[in-house]
N, C-alpha and C. Protein backbone atom coordinates (compact mmCIF):
# COMPACT_ATOMS: atom_id res chain seq x y z
N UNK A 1 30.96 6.96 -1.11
CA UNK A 1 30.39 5.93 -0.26
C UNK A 1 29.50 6.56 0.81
N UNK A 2 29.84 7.82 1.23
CA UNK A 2 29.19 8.49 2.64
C UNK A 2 27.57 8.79 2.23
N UNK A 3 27.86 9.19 0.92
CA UNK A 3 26.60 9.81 0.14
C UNK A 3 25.36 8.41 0.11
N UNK A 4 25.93 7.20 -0.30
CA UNK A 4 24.74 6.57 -0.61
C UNK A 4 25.00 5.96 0.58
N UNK A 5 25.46 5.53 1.78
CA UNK A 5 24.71 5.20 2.86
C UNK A 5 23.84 6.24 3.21
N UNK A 6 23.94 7.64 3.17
CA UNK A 6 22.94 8.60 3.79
C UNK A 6 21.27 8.59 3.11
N UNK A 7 21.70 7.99 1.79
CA UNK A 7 20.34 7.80 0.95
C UNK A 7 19.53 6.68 1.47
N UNK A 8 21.27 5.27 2.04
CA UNK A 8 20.13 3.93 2.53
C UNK A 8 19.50 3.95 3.60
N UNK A 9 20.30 5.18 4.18
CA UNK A 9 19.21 4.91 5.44
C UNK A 9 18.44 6.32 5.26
N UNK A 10 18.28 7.28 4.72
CA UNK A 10 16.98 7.84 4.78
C UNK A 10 15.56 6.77 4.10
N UNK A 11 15.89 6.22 2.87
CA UNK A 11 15.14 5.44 2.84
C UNK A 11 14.61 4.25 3.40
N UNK A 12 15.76 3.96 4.69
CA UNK A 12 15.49 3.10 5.60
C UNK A 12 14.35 3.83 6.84
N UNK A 13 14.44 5.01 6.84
CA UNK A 13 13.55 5.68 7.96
C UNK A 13 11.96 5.74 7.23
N UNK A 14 12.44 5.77 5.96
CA UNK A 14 10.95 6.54 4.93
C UNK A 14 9.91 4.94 5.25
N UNK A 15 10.79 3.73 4.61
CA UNK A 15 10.26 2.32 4.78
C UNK A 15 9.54 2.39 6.43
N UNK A 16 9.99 2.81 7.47
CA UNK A 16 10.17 2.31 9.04
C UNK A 16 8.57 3.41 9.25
N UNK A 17 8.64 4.96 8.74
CA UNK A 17 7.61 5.61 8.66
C UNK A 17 6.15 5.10 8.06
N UNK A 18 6.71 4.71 7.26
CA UNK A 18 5.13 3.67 6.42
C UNK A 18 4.71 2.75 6.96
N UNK A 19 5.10 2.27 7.72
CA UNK A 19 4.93 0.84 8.82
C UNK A 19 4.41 1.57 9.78
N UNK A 20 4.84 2.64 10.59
CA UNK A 20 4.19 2.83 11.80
C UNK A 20 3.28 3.52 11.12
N UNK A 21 3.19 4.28 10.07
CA UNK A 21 1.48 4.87 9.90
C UNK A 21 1.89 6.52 10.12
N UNK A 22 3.71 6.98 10.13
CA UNK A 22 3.56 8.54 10.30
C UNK A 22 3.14 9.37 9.09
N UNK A 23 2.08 9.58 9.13
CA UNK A 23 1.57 10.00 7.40
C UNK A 23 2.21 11.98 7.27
N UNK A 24 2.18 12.41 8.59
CA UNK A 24 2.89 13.38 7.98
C UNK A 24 4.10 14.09 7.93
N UNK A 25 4.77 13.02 8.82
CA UNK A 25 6.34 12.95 8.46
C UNK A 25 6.68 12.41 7.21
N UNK A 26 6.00 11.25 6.69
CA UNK A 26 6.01 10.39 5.64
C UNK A 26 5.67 11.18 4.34
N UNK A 27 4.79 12.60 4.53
CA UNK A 27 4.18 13.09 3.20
C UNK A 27 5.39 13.97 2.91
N UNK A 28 5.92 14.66 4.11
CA UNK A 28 6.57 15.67 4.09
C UNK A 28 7.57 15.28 3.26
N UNK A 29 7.97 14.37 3.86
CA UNK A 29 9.62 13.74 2.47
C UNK A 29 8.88 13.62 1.05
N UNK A 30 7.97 13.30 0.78
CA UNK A 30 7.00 13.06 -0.62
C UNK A 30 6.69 14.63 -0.82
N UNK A 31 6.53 15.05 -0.37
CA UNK A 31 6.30 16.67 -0.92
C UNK A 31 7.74 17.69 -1.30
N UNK A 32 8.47 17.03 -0.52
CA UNK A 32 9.83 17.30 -0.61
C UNK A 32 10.40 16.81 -2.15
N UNK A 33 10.13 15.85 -2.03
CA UNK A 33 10.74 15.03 -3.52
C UNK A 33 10.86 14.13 -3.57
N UNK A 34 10.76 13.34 -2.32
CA UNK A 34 10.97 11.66 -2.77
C UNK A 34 10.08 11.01 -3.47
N UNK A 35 10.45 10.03 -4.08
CA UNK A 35 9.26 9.52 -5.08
C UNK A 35 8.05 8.81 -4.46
N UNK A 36 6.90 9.36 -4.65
CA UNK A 36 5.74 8.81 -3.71
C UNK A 36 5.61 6.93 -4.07
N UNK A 37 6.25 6.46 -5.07
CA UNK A 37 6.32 5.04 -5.23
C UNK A 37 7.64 4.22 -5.23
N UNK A 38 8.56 5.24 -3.97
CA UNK A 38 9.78 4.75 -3.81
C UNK A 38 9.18 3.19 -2.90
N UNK A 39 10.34 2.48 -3.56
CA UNK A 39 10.41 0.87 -3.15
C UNK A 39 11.69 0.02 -2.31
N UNK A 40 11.57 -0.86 -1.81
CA UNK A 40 12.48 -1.45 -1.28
C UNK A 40 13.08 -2.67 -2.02
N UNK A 41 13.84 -3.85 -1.19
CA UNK A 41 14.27 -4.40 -2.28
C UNK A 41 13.88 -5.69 -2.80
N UNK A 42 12.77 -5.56 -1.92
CA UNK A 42 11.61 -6.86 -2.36
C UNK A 42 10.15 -6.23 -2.82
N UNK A 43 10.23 -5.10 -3.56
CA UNK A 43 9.28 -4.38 -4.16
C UNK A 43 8.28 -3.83 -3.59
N UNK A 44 8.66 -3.56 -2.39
CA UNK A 44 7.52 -3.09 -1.50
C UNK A 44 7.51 -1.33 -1.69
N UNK A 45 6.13 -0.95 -1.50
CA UNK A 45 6.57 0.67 -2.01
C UNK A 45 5.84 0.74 -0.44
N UNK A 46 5.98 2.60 -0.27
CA UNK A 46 5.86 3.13 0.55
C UNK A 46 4.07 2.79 0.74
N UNK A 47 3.30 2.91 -0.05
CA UNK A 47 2.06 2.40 -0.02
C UNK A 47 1.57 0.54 0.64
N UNK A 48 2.50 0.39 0.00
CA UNK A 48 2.34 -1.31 0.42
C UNK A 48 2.34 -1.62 1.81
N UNK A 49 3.51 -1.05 2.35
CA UNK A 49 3.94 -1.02 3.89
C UNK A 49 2.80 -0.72 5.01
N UNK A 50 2.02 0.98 4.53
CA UNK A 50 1.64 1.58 5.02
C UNK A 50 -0.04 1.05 4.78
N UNK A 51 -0.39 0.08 4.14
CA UNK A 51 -1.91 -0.25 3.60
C UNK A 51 -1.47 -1.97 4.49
N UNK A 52 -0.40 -2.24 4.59
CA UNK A 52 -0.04 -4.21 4.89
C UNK A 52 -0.20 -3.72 6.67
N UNK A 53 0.24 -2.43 7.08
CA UNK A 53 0.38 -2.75 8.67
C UNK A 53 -1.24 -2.15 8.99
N UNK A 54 -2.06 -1.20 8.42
CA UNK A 54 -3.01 -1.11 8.49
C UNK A 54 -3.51 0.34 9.03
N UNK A 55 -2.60 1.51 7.83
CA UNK A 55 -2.72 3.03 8.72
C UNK A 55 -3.09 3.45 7.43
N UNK A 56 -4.55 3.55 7.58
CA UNK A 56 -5.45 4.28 6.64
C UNK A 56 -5.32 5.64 6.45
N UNK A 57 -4.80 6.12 7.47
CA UNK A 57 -4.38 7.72 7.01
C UNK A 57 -3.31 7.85 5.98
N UNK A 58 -2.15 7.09 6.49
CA UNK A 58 -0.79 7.39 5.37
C UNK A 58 -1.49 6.95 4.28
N UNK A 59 -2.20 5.67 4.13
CA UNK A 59 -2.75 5.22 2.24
C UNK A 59 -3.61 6.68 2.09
N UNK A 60 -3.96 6.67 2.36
CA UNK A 60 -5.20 8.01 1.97
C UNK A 60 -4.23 9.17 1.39
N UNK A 61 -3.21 9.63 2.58
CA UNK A 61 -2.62 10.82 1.75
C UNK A 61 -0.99 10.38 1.07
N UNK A 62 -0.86 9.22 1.03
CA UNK A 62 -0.21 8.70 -0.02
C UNK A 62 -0.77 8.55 -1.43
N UNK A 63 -1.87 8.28 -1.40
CA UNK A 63 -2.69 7.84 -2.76
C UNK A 63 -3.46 9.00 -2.99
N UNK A 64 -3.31 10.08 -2.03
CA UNK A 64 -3.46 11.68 -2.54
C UNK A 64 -1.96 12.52 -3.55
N UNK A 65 -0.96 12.06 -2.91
CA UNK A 65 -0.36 12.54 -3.81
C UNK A 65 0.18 11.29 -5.07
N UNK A 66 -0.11 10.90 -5.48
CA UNK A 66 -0.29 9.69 -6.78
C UNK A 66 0.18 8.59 -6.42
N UNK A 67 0.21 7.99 -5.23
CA UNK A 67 0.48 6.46 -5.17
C UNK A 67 -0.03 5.48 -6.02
N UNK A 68 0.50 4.83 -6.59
CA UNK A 68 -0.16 3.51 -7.50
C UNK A 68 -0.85 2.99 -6.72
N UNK A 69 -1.92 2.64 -6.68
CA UNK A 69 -2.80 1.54 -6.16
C UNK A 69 -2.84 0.22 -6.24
N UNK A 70 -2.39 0.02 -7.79
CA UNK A 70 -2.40 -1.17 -7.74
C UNK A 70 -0.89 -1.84 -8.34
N UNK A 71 0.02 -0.69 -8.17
CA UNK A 71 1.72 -1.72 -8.34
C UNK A 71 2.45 -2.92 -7.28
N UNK A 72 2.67 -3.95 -8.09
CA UNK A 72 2.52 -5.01 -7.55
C UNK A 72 4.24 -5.57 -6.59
N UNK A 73 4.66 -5.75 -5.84
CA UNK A 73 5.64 -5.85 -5.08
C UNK A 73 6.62 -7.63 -6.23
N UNK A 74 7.31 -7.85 -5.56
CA UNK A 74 8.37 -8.49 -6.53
C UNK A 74 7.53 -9.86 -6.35
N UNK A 75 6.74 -10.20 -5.48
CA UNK A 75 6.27 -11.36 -5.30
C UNK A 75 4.55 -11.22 -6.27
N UNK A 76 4.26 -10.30 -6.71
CA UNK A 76 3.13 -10.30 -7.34
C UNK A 76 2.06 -9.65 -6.17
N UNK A 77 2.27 -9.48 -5.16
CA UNK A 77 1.23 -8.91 -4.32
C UNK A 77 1.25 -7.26 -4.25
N UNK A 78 -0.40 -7.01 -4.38
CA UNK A 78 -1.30 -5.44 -4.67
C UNK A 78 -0.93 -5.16 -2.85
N UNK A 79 -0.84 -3.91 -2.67
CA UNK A 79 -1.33 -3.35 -1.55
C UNK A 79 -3.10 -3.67 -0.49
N UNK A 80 -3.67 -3.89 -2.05
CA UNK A 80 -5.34 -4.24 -1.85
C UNK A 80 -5.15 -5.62 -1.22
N UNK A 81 -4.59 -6.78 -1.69
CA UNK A 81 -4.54 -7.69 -0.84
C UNK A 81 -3.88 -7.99 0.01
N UNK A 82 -2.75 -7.46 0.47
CA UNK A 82 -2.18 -7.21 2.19
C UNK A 82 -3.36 -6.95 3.03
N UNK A 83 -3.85 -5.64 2.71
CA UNK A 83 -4.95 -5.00 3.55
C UNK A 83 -5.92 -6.14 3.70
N UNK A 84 -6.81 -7.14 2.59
CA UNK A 84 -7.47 -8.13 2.75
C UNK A 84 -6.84 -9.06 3.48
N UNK A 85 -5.66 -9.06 3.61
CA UNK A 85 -5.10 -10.16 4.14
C UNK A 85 -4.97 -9.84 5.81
N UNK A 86 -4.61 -8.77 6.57
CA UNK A 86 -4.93 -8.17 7.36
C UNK A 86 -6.02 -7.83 7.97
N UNK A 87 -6.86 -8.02 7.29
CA UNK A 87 -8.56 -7.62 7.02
C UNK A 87 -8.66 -6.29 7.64
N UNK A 88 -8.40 -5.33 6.92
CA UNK A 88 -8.31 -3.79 7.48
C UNK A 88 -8.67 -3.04 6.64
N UNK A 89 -10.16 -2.86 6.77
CA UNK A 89 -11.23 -2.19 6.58
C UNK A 89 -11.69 -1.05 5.58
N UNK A 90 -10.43 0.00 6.73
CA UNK A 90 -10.99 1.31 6.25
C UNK A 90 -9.47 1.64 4.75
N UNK A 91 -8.14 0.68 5.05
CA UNK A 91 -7.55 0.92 3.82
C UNK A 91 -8.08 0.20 3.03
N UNK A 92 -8.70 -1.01 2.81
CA UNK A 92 -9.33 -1.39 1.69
C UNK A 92 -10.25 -0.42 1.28
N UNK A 93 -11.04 0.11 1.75
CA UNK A 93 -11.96 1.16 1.02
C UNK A 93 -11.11 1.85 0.69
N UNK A 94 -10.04 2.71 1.05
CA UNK A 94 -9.48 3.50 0.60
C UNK A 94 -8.49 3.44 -0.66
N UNK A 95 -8.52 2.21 -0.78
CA UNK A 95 -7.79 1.63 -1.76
C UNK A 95 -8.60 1.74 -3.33
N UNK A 96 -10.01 0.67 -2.54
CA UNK A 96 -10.85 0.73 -3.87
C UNK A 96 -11.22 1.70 -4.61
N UNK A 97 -11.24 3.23 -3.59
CA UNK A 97 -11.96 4.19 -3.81
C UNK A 97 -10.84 4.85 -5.18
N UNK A 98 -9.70 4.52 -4.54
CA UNK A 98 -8.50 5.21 -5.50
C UNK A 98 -8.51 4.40 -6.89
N UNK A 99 -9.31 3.31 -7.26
CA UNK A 99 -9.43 2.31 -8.34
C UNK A 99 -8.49 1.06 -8.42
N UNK A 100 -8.21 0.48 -6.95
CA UNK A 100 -7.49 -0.71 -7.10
C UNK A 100 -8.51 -1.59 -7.58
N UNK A 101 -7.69 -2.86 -8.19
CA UNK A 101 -8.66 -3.57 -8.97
C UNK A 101 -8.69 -5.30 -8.15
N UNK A 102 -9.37 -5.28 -7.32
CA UNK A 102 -9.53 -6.57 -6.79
C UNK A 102 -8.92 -7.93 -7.43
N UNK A 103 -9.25 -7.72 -9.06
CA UNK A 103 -8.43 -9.09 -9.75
C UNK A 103 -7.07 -9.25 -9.77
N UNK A 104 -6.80 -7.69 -9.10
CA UNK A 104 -4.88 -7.71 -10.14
C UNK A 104 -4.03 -8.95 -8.51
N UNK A 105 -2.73 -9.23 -8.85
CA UNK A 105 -1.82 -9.64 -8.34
C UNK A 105 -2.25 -11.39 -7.83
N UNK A 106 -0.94 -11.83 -7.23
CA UNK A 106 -0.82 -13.13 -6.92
C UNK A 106 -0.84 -13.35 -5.25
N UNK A 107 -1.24 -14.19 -4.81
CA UNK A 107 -2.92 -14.12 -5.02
C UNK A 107 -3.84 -12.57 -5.49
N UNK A 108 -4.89 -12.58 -6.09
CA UNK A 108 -5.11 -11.03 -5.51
C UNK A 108 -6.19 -10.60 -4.27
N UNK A 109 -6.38 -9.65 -4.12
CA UNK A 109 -7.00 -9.24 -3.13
C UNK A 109 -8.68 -10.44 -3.52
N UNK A 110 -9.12 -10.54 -4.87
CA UNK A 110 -10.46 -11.56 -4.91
C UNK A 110 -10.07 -12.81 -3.85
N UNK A 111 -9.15 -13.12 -4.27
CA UNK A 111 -8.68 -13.86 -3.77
C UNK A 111 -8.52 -15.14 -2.23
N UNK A 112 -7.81 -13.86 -1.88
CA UNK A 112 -7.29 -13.83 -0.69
C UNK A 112 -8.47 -13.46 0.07
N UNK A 113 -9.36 -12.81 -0.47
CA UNK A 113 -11.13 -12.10 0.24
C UNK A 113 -11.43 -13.84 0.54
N UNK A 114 -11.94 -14.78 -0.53
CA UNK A 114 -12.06 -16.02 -0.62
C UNK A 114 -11.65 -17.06 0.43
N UNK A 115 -10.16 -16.87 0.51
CA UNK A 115 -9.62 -17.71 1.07
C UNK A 115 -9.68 -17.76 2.69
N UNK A 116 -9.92 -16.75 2.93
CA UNK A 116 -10.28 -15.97 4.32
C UNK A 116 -11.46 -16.15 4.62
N UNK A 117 -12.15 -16.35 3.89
CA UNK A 117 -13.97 -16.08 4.18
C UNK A 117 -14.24 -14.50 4.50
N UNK A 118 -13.71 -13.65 3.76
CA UNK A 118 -14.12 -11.99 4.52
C UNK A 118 -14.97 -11.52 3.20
N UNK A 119 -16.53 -12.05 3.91
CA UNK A 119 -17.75 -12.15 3.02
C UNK A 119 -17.59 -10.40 2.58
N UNK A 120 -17.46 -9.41 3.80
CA UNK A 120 -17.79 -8.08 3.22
C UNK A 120 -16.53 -7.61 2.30
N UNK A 121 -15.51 -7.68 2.39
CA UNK A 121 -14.48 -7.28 1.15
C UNK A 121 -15.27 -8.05 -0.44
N UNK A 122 -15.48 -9.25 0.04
CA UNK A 122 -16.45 -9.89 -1.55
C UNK A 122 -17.46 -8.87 -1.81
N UNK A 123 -17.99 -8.86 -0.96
CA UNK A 123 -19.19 -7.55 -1.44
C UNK A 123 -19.33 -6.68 -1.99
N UNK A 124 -18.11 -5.93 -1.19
CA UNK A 124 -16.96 -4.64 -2.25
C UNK A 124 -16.71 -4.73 -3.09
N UNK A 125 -16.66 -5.94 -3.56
CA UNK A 125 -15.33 -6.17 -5.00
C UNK A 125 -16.43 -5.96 -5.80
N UNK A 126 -17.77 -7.09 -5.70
CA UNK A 126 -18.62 -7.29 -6.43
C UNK A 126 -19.40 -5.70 -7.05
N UNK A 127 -19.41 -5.14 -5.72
CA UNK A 127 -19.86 -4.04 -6.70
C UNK A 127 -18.89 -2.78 -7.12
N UNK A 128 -17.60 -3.06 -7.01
CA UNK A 128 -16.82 -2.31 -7.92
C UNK A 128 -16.60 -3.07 -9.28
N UNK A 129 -17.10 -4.39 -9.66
CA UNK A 129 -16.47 -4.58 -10.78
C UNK A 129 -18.24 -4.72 -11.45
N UNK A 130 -19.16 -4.35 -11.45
CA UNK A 130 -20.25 -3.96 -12.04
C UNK A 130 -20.12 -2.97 -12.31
């Protein structure tokens, strides 16, 4: 029992790290061994967290060491459309750049660009999917 509370809450600190944006406390456990697409229990991965509160550094060197870009949380939502949904800028580029795909998830990031009116994420999309 001692053992897997020590796991729930390291992974409770790893989740709490991706939210505030500590990208290199956050890498260090990922370089260590934790799985760079460890998740919580509503499918949120360490990427999702860290692209939804809006810390372009952790997505960057999260999606340096192989973060999915575009794995989708239990509700159907991309990391790409948090960030649209947030309207935060520099992780959406950083997202696209890694090959998230604007169409994927529920809503997806096309989407949610739409529903918002955030003419320049449309712009983006448009010319990543040419």
């Amino acid at each position: 029992m001692g053992e897997d509370a020590d796991v729930e809450e390291l992974a409770t600190r790893l989740f709490q790290m991706a939210r505030a944006g500590q990208a290199e406390r956050l890498c260090a456990y990922v370089d260590a061994g934790v799985p760079v697409d460890l998740h919580n229990d509503k499918g949120d991965t360490l990427l999702m967290l860290a692209a939804y509160h809006g810390h372009a550094a952790a997505v960057r060197a999260l999606l340096e060491r192989g973060a999915d870009p575009s794995r989708v949380n239990d509700r159907g939502q991309t990391p790409l459309a948090g960030a649209v949904f947030k309207k935060e800028p520099e992780v959406v580029r950083a997202l696209l750049d890694a090959g998230a795909d604007p169409a994927e998830g529920v809503p997806s990031a096309q989407e949610t660009a739409r529903m918002f009116g955030h003419t320049l994420f449309l712009e983006w999309f448009a010319h990543k999917m040419n």
